[in-house]
C-alpha atoms as a PDB file:
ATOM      1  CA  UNK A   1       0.000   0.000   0.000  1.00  0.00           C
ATOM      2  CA  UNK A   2       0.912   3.437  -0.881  1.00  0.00           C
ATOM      3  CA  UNK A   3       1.605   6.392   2.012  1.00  0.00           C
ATOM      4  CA  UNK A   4      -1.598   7.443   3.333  1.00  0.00           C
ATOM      5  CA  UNK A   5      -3.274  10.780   2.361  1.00  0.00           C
ATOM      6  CA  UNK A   6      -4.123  13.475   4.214  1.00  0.00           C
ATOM      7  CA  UNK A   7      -7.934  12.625   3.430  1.00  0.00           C
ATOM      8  CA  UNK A   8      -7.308   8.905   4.266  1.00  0.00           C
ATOM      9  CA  UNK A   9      -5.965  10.169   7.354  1.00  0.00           C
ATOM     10  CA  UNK A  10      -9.108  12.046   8.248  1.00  0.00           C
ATOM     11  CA  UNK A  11     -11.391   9.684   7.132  1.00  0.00           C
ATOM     12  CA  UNK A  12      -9.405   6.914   9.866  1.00  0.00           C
ATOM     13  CA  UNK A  13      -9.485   9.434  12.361  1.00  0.00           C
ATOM     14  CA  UNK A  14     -13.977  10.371  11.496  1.00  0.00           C
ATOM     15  CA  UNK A  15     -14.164   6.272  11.953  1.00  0.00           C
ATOM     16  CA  UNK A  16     -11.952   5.737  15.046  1.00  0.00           C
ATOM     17  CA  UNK A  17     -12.876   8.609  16.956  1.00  0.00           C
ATOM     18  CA  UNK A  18     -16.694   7.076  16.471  1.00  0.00           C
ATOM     19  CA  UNK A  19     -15.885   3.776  17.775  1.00  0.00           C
ATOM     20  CA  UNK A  20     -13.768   4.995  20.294  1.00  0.00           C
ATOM     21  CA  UNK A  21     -16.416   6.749  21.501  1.00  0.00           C
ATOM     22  CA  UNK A  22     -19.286   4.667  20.807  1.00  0.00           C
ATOM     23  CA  UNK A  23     -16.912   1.321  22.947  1.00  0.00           C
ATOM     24  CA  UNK A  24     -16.515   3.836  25.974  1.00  0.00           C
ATOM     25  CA  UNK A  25     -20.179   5.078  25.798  1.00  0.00           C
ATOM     26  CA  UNK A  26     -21.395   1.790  26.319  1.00  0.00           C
ATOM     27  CA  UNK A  27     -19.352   0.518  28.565  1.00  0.00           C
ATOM     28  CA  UNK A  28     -19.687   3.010  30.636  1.00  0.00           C
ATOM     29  CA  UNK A  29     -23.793   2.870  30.740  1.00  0.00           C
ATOM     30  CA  UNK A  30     -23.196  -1.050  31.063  1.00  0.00           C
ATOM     31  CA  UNK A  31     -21.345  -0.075  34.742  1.00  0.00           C
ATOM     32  CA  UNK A  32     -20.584  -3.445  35.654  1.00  0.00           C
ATOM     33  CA  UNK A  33     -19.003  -4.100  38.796  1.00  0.00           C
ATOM     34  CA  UNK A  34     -17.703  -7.413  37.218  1.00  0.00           C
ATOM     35  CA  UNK A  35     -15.648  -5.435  34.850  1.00  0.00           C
ATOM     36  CA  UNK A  36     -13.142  -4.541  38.308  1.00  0.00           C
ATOM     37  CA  UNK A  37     -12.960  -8.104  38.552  1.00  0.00           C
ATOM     38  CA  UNK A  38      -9.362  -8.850  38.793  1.00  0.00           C
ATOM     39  CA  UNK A  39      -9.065 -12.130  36.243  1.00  0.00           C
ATOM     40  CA  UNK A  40      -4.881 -11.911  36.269  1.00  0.00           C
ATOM     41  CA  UNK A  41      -1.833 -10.708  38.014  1.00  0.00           C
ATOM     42  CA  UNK A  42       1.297 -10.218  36.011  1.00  0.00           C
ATOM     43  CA  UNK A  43       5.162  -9.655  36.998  1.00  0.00           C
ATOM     44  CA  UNK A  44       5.165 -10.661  40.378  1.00  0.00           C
ATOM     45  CA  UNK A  45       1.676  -9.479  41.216  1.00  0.00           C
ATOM     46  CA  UNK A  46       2.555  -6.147  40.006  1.00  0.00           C
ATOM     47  CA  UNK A  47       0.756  -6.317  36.870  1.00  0.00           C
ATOM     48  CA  UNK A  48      -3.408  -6.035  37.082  1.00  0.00           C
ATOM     49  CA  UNK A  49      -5.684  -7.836  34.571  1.00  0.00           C
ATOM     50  CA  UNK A  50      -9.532  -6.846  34.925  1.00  0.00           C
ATOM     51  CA  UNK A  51     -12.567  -8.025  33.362  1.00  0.00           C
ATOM     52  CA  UNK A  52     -13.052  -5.043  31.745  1.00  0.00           C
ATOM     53  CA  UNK A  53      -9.420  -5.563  29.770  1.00  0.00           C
ATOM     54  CA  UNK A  54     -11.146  -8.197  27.627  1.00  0.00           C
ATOM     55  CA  UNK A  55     -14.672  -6.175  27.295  1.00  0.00           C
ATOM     56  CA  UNK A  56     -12.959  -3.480  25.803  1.00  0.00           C
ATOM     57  CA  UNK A  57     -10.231  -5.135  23.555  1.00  0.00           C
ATOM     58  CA  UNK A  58     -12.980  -7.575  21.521  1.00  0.00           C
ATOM     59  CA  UNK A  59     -15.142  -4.270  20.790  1.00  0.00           C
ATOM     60  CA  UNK A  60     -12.376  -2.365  20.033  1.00  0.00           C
ATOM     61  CA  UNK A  61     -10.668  -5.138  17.650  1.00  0.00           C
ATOM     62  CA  UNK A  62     -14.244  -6.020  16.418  1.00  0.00           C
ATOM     63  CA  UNK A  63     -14.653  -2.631  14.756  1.00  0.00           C
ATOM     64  CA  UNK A  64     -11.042  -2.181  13.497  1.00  0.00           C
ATOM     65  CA  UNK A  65     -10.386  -5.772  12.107  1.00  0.00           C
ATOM     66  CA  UNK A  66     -12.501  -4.741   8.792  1.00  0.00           C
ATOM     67  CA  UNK A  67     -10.023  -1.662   7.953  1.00  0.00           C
ATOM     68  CA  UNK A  68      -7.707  -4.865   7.326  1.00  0.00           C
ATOM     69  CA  UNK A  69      -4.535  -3.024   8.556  1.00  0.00           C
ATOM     70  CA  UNK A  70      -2.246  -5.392  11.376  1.00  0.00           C
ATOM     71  CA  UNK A  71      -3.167  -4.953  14.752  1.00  0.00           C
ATOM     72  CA  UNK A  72      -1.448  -5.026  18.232  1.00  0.00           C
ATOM     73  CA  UNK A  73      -3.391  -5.447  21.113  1.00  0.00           C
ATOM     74  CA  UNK A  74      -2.136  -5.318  24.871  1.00  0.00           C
ATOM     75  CA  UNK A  75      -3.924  -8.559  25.515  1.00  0.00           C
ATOM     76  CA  UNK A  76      -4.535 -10.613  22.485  1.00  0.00           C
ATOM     77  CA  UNK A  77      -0.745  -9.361  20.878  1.00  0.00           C
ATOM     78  CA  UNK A  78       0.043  -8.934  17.058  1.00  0.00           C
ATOM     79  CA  UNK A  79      -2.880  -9.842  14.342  1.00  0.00           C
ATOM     80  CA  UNK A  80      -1.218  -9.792  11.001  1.00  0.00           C
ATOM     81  CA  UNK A  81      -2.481  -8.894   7.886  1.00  0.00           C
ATOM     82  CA  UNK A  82       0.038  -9.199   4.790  1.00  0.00           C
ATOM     83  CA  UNK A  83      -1.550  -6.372   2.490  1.00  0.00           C
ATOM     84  CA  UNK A  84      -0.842  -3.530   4.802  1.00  0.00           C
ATOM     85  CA  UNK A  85       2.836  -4.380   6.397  1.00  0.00           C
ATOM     86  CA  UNK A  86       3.630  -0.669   6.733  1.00  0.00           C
ATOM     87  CA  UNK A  87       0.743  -0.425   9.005  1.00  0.00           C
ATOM     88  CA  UNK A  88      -0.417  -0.965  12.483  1.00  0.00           C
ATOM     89  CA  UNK A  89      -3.060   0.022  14.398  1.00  0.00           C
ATOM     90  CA  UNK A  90      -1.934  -0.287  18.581  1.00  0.00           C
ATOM     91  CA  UNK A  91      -4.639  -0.568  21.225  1.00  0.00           C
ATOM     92  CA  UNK A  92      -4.559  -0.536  24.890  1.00  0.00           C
ATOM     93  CA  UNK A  93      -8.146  -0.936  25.702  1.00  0.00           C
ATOM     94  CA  UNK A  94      -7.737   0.097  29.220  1.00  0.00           C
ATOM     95  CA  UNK A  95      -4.666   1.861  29.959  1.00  0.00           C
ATOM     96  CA  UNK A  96      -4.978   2.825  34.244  1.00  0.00           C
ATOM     97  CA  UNK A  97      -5.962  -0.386  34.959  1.00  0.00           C
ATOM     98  CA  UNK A  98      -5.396  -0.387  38.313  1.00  0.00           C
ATOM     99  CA  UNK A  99      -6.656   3.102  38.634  1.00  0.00           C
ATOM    100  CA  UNK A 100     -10.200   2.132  37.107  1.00  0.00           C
ATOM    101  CA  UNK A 101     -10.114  -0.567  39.611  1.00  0.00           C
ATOM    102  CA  UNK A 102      -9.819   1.162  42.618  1.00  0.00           C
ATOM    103  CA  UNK A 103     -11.518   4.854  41.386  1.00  0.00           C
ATOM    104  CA  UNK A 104      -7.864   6.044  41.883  1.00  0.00           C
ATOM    105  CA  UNK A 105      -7.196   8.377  39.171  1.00  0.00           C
ATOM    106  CA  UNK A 106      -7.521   8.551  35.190  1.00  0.00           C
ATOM    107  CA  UNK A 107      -8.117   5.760  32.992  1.00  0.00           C
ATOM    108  CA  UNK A 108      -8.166   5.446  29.108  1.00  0.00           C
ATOM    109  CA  UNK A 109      -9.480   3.807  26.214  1.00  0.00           C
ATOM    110  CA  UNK A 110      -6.165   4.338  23.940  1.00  0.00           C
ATOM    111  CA  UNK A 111      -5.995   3.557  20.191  1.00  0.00           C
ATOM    112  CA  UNK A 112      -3.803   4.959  17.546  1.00  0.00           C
ATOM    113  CA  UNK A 113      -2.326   4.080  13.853  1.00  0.00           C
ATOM    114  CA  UNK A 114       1.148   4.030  12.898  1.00  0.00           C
ATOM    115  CA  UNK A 115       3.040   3.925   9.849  1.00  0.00           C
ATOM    116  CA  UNK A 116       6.358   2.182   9.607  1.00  0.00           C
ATOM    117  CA  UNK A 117       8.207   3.980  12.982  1.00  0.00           C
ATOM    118  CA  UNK A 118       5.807   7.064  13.289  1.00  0.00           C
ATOM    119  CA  UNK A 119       2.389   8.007  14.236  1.00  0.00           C
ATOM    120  CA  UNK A 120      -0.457   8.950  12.120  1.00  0.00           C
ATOM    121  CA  UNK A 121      -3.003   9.802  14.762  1.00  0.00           C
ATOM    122  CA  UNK A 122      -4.018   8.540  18.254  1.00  0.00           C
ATOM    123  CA  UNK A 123      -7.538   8.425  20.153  1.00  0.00           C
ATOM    124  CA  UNK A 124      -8.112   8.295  23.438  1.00  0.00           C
ATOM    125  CA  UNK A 125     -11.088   8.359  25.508  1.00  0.00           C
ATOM    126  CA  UNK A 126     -10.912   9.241  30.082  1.00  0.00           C
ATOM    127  CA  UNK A 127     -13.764   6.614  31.003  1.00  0.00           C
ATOM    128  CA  UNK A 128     -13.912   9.059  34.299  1.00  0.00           C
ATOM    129  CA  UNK A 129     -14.838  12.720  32.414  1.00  0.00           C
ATOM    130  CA  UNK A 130     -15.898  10.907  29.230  1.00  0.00           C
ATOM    131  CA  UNK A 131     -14.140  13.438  27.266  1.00  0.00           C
ATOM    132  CA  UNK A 132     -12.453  12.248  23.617  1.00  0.00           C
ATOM    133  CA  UNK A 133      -9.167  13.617  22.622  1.00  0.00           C
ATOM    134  CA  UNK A 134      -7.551  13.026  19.277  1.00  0.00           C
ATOM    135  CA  UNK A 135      -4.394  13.925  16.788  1.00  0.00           C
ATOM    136  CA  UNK A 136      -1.448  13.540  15.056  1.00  0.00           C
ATOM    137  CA  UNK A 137       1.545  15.278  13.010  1.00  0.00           C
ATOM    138  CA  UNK A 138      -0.957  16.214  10.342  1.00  0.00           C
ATOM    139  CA  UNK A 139      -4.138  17.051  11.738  1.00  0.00           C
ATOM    140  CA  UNK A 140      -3.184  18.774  15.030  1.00  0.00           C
ATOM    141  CA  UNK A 141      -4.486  17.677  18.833  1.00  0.00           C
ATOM    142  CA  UNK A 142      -7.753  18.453  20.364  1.00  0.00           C
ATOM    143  CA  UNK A 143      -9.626  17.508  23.162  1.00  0.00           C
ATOM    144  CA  UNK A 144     -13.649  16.788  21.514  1.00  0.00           C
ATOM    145  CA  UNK A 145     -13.593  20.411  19.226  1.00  0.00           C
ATOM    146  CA  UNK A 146     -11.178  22.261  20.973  1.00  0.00           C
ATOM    147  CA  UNK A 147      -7.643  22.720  19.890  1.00  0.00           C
ATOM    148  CA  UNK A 148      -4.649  21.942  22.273  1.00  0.00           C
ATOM    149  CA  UNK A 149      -1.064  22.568  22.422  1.00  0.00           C
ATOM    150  CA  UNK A 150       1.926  21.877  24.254  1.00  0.00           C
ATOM    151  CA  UNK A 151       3.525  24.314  27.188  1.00  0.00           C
ATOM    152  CA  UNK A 152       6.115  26.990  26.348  1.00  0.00           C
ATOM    153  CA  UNK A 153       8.123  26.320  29.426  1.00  0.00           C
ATOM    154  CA  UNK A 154      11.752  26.489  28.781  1.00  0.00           C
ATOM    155  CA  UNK A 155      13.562  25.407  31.566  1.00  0.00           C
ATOM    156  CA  UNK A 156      13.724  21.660  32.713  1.00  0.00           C
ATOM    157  CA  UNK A 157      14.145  23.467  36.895  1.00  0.00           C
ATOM    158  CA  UNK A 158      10.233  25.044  36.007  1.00  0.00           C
ATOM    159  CA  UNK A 159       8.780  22.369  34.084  1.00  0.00           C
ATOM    160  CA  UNK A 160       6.911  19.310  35.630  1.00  0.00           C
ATOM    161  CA  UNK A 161       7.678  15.526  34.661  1.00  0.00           C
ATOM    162  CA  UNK A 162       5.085  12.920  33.968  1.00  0.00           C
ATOM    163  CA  UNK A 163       6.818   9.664  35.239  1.00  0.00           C
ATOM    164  CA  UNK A 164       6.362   6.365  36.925  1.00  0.00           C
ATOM    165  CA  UNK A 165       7.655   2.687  38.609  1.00  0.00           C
ATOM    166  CA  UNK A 166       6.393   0.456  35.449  1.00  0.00           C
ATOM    167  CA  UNK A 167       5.287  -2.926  36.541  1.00  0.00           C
ATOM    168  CA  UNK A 168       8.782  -4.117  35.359  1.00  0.00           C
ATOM    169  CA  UNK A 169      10.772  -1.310  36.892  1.00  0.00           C
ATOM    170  CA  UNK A 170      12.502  -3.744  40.462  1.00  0.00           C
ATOM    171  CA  UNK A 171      11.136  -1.083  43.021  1.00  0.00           C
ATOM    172  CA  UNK A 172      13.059  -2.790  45.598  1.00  0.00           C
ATOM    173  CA  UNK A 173      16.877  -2.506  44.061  1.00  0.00           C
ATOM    174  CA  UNK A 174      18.025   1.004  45.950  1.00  0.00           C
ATOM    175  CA  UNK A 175      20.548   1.178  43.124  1.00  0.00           C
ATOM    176  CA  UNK A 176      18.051   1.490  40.765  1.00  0.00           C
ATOM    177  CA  UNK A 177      15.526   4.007  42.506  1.00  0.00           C
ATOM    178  CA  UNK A 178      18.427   6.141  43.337  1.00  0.00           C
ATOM    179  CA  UNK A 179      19.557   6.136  39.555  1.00  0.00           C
ATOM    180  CA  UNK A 180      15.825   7.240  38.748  1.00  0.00           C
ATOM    181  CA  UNK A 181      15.468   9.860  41.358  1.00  0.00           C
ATOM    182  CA  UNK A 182      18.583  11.268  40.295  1.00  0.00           C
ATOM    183  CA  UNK A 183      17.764  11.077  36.925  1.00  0.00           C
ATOM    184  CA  UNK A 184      14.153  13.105  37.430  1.00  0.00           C
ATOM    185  CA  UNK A 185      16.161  15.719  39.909  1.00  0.00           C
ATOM    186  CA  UNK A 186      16.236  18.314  37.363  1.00  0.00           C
ATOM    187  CA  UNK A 187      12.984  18.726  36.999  1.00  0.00           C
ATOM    188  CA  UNK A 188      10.919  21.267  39.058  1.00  0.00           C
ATOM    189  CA  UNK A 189       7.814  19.317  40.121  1.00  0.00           C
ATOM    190  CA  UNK A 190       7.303  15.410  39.537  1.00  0.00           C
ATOM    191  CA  UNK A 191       4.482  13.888  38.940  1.00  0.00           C
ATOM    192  CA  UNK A 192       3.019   9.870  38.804  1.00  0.00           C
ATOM    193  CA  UNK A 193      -0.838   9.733  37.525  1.00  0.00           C
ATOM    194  CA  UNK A 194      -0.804   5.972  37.131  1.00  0.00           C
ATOM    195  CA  UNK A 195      -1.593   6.387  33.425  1.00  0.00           C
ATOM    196  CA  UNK A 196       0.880   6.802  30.329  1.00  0.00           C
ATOM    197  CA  UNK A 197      -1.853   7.555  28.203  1.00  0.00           C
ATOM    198  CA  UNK A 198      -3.158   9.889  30.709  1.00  0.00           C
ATOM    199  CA  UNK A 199       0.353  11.629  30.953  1.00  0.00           C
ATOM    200  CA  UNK A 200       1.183  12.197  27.908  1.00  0.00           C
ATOM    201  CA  UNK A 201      -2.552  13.504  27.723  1.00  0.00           C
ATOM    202  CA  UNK A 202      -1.137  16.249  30.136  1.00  0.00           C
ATOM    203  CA  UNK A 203       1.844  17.258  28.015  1.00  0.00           C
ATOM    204  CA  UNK A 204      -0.159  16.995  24.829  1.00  0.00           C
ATOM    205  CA  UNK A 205      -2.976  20.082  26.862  1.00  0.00           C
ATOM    206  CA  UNK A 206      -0.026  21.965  28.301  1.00  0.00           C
ATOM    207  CA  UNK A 207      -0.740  20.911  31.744  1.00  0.00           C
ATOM    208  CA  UNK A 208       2.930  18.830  32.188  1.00  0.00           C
ATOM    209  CA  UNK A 209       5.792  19.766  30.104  1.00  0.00           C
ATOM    210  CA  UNK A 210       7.753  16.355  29.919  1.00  0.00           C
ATOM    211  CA  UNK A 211       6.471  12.598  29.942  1.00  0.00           C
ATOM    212  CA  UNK A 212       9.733  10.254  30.917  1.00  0.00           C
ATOM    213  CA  UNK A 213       9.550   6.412  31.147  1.00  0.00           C
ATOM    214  CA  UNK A 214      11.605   3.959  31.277  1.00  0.00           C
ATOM    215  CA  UNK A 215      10.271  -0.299  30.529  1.00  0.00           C
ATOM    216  CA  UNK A 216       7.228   0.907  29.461  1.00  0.00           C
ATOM    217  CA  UNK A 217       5.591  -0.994  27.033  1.00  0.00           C
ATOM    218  CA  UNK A 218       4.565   0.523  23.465  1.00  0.00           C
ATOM    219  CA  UNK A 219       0.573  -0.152  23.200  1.00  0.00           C
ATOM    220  CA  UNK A 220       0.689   1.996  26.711  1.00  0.00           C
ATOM    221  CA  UNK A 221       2.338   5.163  24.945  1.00  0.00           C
ATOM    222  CA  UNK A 222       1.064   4.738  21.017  1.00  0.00           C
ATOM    223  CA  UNK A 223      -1.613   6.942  20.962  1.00  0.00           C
ATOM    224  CA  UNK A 224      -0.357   9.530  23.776  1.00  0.00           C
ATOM    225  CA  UNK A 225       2.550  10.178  21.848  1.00  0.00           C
ATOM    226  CA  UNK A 226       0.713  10.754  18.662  1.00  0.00           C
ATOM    227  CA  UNK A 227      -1.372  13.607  20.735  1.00  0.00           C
ATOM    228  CA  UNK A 228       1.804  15.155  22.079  1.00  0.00           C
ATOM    229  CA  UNK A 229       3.373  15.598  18.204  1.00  0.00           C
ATOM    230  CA  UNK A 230      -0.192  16.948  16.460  1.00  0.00           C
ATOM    231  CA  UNK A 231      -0.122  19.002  20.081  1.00  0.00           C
ATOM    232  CA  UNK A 232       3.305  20.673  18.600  1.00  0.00           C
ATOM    233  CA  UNK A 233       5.458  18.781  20.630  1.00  0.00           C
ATOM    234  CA  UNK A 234       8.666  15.885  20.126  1.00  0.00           C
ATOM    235  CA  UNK A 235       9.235  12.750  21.716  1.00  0.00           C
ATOM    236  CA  UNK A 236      12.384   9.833  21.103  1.00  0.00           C
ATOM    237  CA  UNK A 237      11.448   6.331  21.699  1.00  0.00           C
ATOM    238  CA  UNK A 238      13.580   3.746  22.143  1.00  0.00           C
ATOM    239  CA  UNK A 239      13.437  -0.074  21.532  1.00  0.00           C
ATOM    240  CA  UNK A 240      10.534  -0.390  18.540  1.00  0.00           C
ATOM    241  CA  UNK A 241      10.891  -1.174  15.830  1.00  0.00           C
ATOM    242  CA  UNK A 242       7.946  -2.306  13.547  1.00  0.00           C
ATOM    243  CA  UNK A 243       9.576  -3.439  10.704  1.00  0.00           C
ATOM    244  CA  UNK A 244      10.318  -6.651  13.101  1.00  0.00           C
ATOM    245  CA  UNK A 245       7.221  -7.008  14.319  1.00  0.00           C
ATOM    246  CA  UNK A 246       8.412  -8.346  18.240  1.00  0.00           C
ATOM    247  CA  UNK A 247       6.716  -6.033  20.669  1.00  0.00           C
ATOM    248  CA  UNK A 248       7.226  -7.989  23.468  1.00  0.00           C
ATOM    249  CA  UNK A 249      10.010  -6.141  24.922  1.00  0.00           C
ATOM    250  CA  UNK A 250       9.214  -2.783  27.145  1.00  0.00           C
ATOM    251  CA  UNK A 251      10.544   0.337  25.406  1.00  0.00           C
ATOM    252  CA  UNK A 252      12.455   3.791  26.647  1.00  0.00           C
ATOM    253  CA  UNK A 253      10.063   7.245  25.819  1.00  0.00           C
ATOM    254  CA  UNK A 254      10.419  10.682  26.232  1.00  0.00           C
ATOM    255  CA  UNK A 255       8.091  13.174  25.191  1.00  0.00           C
ATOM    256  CA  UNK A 256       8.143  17.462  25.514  1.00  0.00           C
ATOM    257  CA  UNK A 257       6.876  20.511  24.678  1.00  0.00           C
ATOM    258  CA  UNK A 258      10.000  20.706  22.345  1.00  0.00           C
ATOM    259  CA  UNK A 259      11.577  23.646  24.005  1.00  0.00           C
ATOM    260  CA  UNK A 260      13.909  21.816  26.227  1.00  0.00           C
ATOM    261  CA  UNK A 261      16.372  19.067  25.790  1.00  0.00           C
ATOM    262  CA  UNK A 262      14.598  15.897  26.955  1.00  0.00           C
ATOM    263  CA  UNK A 263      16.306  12.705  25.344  1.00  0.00           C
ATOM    264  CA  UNK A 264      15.980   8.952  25.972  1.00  0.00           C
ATOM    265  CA  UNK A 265      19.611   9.502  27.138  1.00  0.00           C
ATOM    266  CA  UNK A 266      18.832  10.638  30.607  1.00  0.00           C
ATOM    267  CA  UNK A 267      18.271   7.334  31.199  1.00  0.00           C
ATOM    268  CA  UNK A 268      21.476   6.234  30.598  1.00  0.00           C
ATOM    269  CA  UNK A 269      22.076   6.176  34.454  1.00  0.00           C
ATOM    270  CA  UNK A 270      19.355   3.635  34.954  1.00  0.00           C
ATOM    271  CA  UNK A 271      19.366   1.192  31.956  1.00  0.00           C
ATOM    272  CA  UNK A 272      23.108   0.174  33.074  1.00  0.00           C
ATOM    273  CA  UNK A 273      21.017  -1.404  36.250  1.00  0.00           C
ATOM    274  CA  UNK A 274      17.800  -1.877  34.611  1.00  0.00           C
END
């Protein structure tokens, strides 16, 4: 298949942004308390797998499967599809798990579209204020109609950071949590929502200038990071690469407002213990 037009773009984003919508609608009105049910615990017990994973992922995959683009899901993993190879939709059908389990903080429906190594656009949906957000390099960022855009803070000792412990990250090796605290010391205020999606939703509206994570995995940052650039800002990641198709491996992001230097290389410190 040939690059994408800006008018197949739009017409992916007019479908996604519906279904999007439409999944979180309704499973919101279903309000289930069996969707908290807790069917799996991953990495040591770190790692939470609810009912409501599952309920989310078949709708989502359900409406996307007829585009007939490859598709990788957080729980079911990569569906091929041999006609598109330069494209792949990435869906985390409930990224906050744990937050949505416990009414803790933000949680989000997260889809987006890549081609080869880049985003095209990303959709996400906050299950607690129901709002949609949506964008990309070529259509800009907005949250429903309203257009967003990154920060203009300059200086890494003003701006806030968007972090967390992954499920992967060994919480109890001091080596390591020293390495990370160092590493986030030059920020001026540090904050962990419990969401990627969610934080890069920050940096995308200007509310957080810098999103930093290391062993994250990619279905948890796809669509955030696709907001962030149609927002106006950068990111680096490290350790995807989709011409190989292996996704099984947690990744290194960073994503700005573009007016600082933020690289993948201030985790240098913490991937020598990591």
């Amino acid at each position: 298949m040939t690059e994408l037009t800006i008018n197949d773009i739009q017409g992916l984003v007019v479908l996604t942004t519906e279904l999007v919508r439409k999944v979180g609608k309704k499973f919101i009105r279903a309000n289930s308390q069996d969707a908290k049910k807790v069917i799996d615990l991953q990495i040591n017990g770190r790692e939470t797998k609810l009912a409501a994973d599952k309920i989310l992922e078949d709708q989502l995959i359900k409406g996307l499967k007829g585009v007939g683009f490859p598709i990788l899901s957080e729980e079911t993993g990569f569906i091929a599809s041999e006609k598109f190879p330069n494209l792949l939709w990435v869906i985390d059908p409930l990224d906050g798990s744990y937050n949505f389990s416990r009414n803790l903080g933000p949680s989000m429906i997260s889809v987006a579209l890549w081609e080869n190594n880049q985003p095209l656009f990303g959709v996400l949906f906050n299950l607690g204020t129901r709002q949609l957000s949506f964008g990309g390099p070529k259509i800009g960022a907005y949250v429903e109609d309203v257009l967003i855009h990154v920060s203009d803070r300059a200086e890494p000792g003003q701006a806030t950071l968007c972090t967390g412990f992954p499920s992967r990250f060994p919480i109890g090796d001091r080596l390591a949590v020293e390495a990370f605290a160092t590493t986030m010391s030059s920020f001026g205020k540090i904050r962990m929502i419990g969401s990627a999606a969610a934080s890069l939703w920050l940096v995308a509206t200007g509310a957080a200038d810098v999103y930093a994570e290391h062993n994250i995995m990619f279905w948890d940052v796809a669509a955030g990071l696709a907001l962030v650039n149609g927002a106006g800002g950068t990111f680096q990641i490290e350790g995807v690469d989709m011409s190989e198709r292996v996704f099984s491996e947690p990744c290194t992001v960073v994503a700005s407002n573009g007016k600082f230097d933020a690289s993948v290389s201030m985790f240098d410190s913490v991937r020598g213990l990591v």
